[in-house]
C-alpha atoms as a PDB file:
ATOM      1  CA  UNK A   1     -42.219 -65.006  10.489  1.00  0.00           C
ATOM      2  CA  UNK A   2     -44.420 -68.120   8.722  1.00  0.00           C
ATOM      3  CA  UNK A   3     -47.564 -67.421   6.867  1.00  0.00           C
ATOM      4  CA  UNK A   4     -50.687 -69.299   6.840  1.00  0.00           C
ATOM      5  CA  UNK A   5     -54.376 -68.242   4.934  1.00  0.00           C
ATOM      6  CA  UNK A   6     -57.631 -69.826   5.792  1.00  0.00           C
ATOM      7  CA  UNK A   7     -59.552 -69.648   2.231  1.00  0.00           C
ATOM      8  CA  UNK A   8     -62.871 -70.120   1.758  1.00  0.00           C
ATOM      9  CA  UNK A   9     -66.266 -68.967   0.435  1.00  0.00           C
ATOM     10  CA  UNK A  10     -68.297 -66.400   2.474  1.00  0.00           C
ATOM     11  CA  UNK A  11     -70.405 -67.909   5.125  1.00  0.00           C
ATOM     12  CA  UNK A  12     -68.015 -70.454   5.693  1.00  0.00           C
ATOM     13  CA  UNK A  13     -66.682 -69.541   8.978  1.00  0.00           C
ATOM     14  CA  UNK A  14     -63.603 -68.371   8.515  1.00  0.00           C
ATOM     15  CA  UNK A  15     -63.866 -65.372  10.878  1.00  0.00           C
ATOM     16  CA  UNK A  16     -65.373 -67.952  13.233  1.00  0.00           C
ATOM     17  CA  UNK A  17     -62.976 -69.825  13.347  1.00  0.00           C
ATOM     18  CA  UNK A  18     -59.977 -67.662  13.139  1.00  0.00           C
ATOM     19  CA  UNK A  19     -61.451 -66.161  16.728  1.00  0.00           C
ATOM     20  CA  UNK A  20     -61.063 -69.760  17.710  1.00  0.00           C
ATOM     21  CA  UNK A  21     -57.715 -70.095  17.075  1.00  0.00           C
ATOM     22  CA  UNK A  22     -55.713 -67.068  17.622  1.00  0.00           C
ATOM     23  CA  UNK A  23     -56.050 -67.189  21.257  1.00  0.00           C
ATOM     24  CA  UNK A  24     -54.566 -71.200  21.408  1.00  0.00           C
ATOM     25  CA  UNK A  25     -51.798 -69.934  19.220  1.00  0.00           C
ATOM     26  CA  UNK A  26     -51.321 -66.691  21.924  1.00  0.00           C
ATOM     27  CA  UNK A  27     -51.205 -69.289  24.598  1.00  0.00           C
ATOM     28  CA  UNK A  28     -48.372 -71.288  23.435  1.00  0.00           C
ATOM     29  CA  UNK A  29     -46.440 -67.633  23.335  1.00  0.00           C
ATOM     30  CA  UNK A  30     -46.724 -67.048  19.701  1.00  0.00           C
ATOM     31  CA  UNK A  31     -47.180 -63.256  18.564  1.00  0.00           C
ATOM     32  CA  UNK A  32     -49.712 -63.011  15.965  1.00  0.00           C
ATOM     33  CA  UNK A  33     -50.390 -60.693  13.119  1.00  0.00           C
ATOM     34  CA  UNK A  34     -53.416 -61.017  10.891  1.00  0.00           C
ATOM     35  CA  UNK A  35     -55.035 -59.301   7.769  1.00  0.00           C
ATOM     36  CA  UNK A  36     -58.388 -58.966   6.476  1.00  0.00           C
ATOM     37  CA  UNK A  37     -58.840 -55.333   4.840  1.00  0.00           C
ATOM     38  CA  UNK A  38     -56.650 -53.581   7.209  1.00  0.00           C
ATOM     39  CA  UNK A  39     -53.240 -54.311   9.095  1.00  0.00           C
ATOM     40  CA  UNK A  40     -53.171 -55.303  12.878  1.00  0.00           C
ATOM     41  CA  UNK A  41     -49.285 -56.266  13.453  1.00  0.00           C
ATOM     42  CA  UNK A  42     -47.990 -56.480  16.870  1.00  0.00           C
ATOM     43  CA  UNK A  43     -44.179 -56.958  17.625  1.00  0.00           C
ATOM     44  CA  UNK A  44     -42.884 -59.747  17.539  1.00  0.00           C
ATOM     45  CA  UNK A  45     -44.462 -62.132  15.498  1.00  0.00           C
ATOM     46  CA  UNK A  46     -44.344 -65.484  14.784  1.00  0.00           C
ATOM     47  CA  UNK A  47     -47.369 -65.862  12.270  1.00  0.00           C
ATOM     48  CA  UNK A  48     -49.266 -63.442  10.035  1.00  0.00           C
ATOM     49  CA  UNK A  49     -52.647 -64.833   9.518  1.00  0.00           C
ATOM     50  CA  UNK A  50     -54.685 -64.025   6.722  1.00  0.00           C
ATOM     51  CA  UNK A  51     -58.155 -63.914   5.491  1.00  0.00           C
ATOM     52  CA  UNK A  52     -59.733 -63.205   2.340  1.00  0.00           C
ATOM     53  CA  UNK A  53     -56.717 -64.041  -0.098  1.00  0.00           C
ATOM     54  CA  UNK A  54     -57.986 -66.623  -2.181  1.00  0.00           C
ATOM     55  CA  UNK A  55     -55.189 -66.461  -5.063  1.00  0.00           C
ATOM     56  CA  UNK A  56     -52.512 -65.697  -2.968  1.00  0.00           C
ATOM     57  CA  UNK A  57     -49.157 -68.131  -3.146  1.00  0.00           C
ATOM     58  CA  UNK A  58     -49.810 -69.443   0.616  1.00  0.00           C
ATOM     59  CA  UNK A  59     -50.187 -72.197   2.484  1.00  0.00           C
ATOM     60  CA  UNK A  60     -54.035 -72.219   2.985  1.00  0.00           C
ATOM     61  CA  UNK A  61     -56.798 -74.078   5.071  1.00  0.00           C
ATOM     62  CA  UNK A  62     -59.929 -74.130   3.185  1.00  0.00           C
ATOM     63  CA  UNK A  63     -63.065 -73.424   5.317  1.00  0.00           C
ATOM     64  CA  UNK A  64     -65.811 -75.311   3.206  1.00  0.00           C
ATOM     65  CA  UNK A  65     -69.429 -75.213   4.078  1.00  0.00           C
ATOM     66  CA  UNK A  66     -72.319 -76.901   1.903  1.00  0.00           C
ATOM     67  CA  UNK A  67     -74.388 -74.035   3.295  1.00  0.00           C
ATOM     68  CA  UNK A  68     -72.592 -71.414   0.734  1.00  0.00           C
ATOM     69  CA  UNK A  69     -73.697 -73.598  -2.422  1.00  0.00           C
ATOM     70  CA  UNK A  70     -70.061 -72.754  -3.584  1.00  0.00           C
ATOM     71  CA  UNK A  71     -67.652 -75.399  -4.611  1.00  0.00           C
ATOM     72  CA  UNK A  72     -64.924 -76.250  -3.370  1.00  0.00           C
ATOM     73  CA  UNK A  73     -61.479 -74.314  -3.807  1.00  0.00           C
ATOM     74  CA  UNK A  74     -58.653 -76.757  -3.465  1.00  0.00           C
ATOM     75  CA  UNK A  75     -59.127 -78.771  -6.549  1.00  0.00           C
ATOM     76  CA  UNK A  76     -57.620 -75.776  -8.391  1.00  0.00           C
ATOM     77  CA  UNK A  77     -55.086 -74.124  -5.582  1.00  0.00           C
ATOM     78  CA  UNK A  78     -52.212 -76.371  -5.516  1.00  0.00           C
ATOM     79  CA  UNK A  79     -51.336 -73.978  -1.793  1.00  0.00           C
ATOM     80  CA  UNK A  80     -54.246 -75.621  -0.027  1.00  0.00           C
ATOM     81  CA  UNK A  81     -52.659 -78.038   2.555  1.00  0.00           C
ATOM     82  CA  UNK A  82     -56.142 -79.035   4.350  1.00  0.00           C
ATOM     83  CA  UNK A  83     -59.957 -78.517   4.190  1.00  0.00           C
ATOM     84  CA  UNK A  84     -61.585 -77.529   7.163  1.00  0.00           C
ATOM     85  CA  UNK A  85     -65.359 -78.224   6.807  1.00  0.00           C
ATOM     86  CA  UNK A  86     -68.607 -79.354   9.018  1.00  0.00           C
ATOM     87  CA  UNK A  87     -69.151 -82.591   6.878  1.00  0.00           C
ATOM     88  CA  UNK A  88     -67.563 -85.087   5.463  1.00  0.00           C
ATOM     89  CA  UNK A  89     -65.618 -84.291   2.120  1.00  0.00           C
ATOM     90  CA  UNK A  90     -64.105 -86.989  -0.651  1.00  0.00           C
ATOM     91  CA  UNK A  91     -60.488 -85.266  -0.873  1.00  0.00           C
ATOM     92  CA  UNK A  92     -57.109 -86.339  -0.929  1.00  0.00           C
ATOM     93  CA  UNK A  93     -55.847 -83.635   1.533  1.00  0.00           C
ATOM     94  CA  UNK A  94     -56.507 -83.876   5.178  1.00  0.00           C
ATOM     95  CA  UNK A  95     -59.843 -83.265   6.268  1.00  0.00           C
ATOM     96  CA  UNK A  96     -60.626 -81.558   9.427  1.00  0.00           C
ATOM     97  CA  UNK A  97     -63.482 -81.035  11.383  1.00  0.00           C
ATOM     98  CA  UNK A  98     -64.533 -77.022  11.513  1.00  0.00           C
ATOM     99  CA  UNK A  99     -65.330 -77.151  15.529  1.00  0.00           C
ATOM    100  CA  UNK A 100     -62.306 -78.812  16.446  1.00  0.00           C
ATOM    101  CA  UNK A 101     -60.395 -75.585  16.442  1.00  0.00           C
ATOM    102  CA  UNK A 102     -57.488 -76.896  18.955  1.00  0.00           C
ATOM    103  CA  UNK A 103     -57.033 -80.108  16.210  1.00  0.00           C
ATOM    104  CA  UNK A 104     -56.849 -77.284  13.529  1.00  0.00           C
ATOM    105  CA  UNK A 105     -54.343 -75.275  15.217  1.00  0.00           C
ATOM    106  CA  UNK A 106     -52.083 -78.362  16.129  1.00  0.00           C
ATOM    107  CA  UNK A 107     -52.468 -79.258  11.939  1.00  0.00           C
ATOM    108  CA  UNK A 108     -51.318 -75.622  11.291  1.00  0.00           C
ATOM    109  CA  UNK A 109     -48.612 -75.723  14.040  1.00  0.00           C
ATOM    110  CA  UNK A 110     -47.588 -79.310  12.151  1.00  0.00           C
ATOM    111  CA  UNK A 111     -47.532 -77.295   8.709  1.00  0.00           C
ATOM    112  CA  UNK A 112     -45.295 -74.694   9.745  1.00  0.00           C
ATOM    113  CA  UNK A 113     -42.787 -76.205  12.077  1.00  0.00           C
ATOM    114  CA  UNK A 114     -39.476 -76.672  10.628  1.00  0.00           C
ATOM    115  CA  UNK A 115     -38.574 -79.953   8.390  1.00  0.00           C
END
């Protein structure tokens, strides 16, 4: 099973976007488990998706919205692998755009496959 976080401030959009992308991940036959407070896990599973664990050792997406007035996270979690946000962002990681949820699943897909 792989493991991927989406990090970011509240109001970002994580849960937003996380709604977005478990069902393109569900079509291409994946099982998916994810965590907020509480445990959903189905069987089998492919990915656990989690929310909310800012410090954890994880590859991460970073949802980043101006609107929150929070800065950003990546500069000082060396696990964030791409910053999803709904403007444009100086950063040396990939930037993606927050509404292009099928372009951020692809990314994570990307992340995860095998080297």
């Amino acid at each position: 099973m792989k493991t991927f976080a989406l990090a970011g401030w509240s109001g970002s959009g994580k849960n937003t976007l996380i709604e977005k992308l478990i069902p393109r991940f569900t079509a291409r036959g994946l099982g998916i488990a994810f965590i907020k407070q509480r445990v959903k896990h189905p069987s089998p599973c492919d990915l656990l998706f989690v929310e909310g664990f800012k410090r954890a050792p994880i590859p991460k997406l970073e949802v980043w919205r101006a609107i929150t007035g929070e800065g950003l996270l990546h500069p000082q979690d060396p696990h964030i692998v791409a910053v999803a946000s709904d403007v444009q962002l100086e950063t040396k990681l990939p930037l993606l755009a927050l509404d292009d949820d099928a372009g951020i699943a692809a990314f994570i897909l990307r992340h995860l496959a095998p080297a």
